[in-house]
C-alpha atoms as a PDB file:
ATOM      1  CA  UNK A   1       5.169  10.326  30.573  1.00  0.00           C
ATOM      2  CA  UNK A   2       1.826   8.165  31.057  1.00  0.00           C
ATOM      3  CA  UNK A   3       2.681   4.793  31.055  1.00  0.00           C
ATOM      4  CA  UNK A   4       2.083   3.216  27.124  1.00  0.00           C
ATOM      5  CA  UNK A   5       0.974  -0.592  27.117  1.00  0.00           C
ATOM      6  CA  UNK A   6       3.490  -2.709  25.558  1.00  0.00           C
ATOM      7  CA  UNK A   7       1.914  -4.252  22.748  1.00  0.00           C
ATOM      8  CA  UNK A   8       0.824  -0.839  21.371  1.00  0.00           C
ATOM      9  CA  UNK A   9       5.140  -0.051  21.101  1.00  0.00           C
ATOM     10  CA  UNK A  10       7.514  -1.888  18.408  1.00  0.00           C
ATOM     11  CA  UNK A  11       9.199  -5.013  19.311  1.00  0.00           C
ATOM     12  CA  UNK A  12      12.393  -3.587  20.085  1.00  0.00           C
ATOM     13  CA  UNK A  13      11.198  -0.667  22.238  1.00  0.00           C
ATOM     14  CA  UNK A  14      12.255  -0.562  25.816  1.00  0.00           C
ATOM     15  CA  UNK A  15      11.208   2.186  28.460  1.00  0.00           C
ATOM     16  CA  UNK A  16      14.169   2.797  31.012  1.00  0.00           C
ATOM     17  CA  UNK A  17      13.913   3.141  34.764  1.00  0.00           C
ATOM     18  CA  UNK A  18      13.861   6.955  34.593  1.00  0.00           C
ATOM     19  CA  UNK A  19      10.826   7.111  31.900  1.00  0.00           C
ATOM     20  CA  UNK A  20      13.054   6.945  29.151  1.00  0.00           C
ATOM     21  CA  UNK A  21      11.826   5.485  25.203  1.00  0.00           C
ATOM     22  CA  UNK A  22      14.067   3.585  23.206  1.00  0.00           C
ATOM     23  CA  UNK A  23      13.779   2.067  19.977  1.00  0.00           C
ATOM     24  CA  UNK A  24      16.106  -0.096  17.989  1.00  0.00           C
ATOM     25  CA  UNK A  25      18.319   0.740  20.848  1.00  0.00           C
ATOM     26  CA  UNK A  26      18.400   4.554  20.263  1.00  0.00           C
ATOM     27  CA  UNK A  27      16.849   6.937  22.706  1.00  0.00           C
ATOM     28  CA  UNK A  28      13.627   8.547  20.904  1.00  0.00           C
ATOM     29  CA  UNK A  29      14.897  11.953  22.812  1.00  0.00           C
ATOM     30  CA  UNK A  30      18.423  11.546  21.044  1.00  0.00           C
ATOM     31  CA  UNK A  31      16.361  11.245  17.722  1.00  0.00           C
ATOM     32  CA  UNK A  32      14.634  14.494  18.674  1.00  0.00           C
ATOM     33  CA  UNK A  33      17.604  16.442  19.424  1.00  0.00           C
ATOM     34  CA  UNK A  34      19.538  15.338  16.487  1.00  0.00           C
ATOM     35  CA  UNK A  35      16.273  15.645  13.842  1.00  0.00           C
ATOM     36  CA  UNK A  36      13.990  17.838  15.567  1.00  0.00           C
ATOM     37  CA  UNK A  37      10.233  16.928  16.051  1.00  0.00           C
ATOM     38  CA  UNK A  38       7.628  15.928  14.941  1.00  0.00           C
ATOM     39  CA  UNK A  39       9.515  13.163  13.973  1.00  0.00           C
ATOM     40  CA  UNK A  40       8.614   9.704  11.925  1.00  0.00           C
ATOM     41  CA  UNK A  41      10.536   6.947  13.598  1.00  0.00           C
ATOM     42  CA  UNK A  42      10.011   3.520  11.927  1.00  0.00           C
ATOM     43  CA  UNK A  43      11.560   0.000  13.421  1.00  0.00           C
ATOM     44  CA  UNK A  44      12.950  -2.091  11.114  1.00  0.00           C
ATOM     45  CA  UNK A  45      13.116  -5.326  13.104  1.00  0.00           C
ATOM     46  CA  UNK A  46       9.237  -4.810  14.121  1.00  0.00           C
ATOM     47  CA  UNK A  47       7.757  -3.520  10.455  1.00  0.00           C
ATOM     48  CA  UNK A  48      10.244  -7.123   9.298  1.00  0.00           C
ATOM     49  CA  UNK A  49       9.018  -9.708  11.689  1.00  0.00           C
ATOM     50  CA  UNK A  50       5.077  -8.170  11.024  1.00  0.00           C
ATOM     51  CA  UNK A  51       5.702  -8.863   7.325  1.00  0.00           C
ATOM     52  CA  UNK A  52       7.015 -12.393   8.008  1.00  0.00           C
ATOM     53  CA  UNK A  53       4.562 -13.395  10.114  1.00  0.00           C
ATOM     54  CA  UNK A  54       1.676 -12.353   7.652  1.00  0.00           C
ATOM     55  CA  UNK A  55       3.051 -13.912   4.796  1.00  0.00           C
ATOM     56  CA  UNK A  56       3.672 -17.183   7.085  1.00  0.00           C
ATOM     57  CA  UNK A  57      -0.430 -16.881   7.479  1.00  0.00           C
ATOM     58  CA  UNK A  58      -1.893 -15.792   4.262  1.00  0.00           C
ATOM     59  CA  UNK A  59       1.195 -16.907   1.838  1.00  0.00           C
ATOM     60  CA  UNK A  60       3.637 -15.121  -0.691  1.00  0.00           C
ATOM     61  CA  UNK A  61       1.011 -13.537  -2.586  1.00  0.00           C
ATOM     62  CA  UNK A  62      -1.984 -13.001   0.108  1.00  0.00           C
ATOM     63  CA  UNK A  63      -0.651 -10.145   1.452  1.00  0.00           C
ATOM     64  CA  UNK A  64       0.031  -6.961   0.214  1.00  0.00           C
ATOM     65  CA  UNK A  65       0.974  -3.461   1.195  1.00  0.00           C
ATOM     66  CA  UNK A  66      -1.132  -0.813   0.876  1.00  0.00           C
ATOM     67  CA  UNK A  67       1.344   2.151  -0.120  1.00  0.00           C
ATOM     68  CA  UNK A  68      -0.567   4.830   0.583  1.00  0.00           C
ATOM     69  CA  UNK A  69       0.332   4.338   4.150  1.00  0.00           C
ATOM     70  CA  UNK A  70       3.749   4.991   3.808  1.00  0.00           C
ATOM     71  CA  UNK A  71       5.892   4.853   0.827  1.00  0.00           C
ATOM     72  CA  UNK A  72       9.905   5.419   0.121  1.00  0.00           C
ATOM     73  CA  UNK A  73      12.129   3.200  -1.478  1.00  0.00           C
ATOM     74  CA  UNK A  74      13.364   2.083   1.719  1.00  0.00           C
ATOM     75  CA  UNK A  75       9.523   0.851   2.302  1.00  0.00           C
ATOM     76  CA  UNK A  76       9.055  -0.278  -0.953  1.00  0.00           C
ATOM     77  CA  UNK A  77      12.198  -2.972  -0.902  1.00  0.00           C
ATOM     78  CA  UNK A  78      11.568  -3.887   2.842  1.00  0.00           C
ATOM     79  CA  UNK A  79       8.359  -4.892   2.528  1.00  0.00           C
ATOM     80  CA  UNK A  80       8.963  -6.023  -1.104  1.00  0.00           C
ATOM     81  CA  UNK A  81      11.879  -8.322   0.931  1.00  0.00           C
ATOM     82  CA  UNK A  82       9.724  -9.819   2.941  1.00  0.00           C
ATOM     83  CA  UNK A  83       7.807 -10.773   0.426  1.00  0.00           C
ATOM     84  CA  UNK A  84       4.645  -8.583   0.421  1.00  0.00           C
ATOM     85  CA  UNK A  85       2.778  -7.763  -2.779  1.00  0.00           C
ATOM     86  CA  UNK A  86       3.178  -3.798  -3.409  1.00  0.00           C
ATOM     87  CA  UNK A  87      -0.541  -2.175  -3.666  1.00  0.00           C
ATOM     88  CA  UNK A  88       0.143   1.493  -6.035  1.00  0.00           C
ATOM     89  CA  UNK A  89      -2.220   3.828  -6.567  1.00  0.00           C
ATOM     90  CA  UNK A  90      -0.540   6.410  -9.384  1.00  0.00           C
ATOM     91  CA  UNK A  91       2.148   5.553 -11.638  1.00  0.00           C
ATOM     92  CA  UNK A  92       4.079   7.865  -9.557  1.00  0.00           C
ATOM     93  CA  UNK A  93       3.736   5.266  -6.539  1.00  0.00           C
ATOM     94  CA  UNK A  94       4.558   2.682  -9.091  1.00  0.00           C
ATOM     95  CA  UNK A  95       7.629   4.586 -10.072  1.00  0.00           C
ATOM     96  CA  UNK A  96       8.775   4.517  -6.369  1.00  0.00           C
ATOM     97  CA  UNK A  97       8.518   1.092  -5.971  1.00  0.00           C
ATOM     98  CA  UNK A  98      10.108  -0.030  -8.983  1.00  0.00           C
ATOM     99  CA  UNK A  99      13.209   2.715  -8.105  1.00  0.00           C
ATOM    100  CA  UNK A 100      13.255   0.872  -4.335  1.00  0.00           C
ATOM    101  CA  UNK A 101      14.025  -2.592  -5.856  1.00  0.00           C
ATOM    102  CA  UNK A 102      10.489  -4.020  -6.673  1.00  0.00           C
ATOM    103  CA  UNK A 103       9.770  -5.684  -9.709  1.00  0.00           C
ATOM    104  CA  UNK A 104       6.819  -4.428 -11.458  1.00  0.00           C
ATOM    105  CA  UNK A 105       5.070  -7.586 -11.730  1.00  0.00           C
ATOM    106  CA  UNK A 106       5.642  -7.628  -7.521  1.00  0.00           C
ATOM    107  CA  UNK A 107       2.855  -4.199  -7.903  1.00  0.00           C
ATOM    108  CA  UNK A 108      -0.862  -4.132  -8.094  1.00  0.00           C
ATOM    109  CA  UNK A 109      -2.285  -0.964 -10.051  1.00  0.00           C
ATOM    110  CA  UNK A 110      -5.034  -0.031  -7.442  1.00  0.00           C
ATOM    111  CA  UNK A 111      -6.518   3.705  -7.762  1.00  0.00           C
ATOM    112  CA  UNK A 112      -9.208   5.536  -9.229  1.00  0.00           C
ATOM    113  CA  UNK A 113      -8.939   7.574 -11.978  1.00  0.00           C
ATOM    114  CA  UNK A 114      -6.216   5.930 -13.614  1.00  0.00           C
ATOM    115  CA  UNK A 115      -5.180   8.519 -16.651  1.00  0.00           C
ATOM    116  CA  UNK A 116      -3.637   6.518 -19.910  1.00  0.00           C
ATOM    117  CA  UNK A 117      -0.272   7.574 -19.175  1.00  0.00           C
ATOM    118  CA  UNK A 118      -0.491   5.909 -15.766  1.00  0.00           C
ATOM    119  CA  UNK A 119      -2.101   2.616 -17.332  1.00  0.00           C
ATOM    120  CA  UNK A 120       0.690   1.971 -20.508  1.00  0.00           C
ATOM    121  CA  UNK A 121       3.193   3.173 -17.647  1.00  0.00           C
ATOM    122  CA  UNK A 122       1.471   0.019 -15.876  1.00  0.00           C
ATOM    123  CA  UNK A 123       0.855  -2.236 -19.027  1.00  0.00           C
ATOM    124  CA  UNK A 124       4.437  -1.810 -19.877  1.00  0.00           C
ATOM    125  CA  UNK A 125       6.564  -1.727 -16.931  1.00  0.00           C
ATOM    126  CA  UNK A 126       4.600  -5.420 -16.360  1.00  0.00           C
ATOM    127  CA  UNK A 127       2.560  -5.195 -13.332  1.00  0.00           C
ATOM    128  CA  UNK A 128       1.273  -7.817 -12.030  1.00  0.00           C
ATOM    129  CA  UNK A 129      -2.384  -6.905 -12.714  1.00  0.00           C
ATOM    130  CA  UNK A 130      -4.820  -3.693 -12.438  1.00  0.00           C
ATOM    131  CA  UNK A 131      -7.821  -3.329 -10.193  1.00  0.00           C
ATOM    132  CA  UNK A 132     -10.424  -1.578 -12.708  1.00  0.00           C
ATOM    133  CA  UNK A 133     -12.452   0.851 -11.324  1.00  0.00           C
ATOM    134  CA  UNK A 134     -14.898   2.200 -14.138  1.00  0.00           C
ATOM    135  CA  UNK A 135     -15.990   1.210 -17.479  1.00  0.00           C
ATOM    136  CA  UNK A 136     -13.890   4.484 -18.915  1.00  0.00           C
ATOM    137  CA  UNK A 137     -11.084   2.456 -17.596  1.00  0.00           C
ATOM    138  CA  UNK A 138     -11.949  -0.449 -19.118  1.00  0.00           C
ATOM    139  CA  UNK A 139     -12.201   1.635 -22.356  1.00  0.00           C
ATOM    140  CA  UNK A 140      -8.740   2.465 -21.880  1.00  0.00           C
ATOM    141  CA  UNK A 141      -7.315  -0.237 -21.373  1.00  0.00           C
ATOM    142  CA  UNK A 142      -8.899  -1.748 -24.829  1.00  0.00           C
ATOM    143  CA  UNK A 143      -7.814   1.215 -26.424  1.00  0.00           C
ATOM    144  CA  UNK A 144      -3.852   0.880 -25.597  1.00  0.00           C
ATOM    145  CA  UNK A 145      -4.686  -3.638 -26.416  1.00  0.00           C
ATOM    146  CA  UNK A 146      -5.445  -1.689 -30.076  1.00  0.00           C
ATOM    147  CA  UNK A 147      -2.578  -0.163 -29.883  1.00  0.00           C
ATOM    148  CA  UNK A 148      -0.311  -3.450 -29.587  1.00  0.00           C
ATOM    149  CA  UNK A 149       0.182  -3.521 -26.198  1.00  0.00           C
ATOM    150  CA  UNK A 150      -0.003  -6.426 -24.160  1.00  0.00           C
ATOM    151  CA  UNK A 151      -3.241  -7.278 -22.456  1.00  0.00           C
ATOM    152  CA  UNK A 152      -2.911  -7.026 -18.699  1.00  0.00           C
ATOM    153  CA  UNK A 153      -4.795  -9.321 -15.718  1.00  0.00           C
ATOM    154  CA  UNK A 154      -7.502  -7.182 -14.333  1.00  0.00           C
ATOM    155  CA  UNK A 155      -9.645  -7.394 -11.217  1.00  0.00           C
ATOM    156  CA  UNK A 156     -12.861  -5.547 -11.184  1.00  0.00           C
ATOM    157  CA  UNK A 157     -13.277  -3.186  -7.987  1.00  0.00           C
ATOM    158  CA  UNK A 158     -17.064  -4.353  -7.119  1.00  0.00           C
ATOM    159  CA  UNK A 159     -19.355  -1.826  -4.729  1.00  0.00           C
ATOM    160  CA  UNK A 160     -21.103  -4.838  -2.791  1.00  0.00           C
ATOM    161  CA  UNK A 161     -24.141  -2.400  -1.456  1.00  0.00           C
ATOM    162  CA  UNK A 162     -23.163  -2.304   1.859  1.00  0.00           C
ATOM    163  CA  UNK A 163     -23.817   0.632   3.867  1.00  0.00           C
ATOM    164  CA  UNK A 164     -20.905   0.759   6.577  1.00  0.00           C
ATOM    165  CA  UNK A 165     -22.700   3.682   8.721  1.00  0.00           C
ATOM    166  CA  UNK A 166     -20.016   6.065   8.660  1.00  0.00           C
ATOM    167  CA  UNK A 167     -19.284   9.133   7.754  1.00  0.00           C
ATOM    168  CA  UNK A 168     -20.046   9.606   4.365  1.00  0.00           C
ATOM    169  CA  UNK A 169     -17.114  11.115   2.683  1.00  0.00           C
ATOM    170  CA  UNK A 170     -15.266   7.344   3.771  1.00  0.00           C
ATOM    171  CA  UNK A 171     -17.882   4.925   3.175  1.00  0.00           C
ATOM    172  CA  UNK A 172     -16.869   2.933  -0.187  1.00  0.00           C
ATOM    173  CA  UNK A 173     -19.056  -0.130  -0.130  1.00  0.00           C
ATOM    174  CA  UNK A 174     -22.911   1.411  -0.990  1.00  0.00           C
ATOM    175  CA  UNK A 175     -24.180   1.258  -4.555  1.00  0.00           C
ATOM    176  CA  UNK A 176     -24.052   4.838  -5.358  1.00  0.00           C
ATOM    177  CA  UNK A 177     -19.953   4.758  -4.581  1.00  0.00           C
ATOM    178  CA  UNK A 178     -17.803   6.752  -6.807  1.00  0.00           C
ATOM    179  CA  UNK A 179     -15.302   3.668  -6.643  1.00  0.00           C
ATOM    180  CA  UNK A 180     -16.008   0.502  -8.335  1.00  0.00           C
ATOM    181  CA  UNK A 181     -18.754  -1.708 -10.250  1.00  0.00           C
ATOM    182  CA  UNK A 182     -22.419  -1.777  -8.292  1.00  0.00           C
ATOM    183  CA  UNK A 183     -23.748  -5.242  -8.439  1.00  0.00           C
ATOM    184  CA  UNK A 184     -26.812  -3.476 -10.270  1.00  0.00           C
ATOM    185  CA  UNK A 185     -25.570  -2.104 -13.194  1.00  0.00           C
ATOM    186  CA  UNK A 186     -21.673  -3.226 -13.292  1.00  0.00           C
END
């Protein structure tokens, strides 16, 4: 094994004298065996003291986890526990949250696309506000206010018109996005 700096491993992982990885106190070739590879192995103790220590920078509600890089229930209530925000993309992400433990009004509504199902799902279950991405979702949303539901907090996804020289299937922030409000025309 090629030797792996240290602050690139968990906080609880230890490398024994004979090349051995262990994390949380459990040999990652014991994990193997038992579960077979490629394995997922998340630390508890290091994904907990990361959350703490952001919300000691930014506060309660300046951080907040982006789902879409990882989400159970177990995820959902840890970081929900720590008191992290809970960034969903589908109502189905919403759905997994809320089943983990997280209040509704603890989730941000934050995709593209967002069908009406997925935005009264939102509206009702209380979220604690939508990031609008088009004007066709803006329409919706008016159209299910008609309806008698409850108006929610919005924030308005804004394209700024910066070209981030990258590849252009992951470059979000030029005016000609597909995501968001251009400054010219929004």
């Amino acid at each position: 094994m090629s030797a792996v700096e240290r602050r690139l491993l968990p906080d609880t992982a230890e490398i024994s004298a004979d090349g051995a990885l262990s994390i949380g106190g459990v040999r990652v070739s014991d994990l193997a065996a038992e579960y077979g590879t490629p394995l997922f192995v998340y630390d508890e103790q290091h994904l907990r003291s990361r959350c703490r220590q952001a919300v000691a920078e930014f506060g309660a509600d300046g951080v907040v986890y982006a789902t879409k890089a990882f989400l159970c229930g177990a995820m959902a209530r840890l970081a929900h526990e720590e008191g992290l925000l809970l960034d969903v993309a589908t109502g189905g992400e919403l759905f997994t949250a809320m089943a983990g433990g997280v209040p509704a009004g603890r989730c941000i509504l934050h995709g593209n696309n967002k069908s009406m199902d997925e935005l009264r799902y939102a509206v009702t279950s209380g979220v604690n506000h939508i990031i609008v991405d088009s004007f066709d979702e803006l329409d919706r949303l008016d159209a299910l206010h008609a309806e008698g539901l409850a108006a929610p907090h919005v924030q308005l996804r804004i394209t700024p018109g910066v070209h981030a020289h990258t590849h252009e299937f992951v470059s979000t922030g030029q005016d000609d996005s597909k995501f968001g409000f251009n400054l010219a025309n929004g």
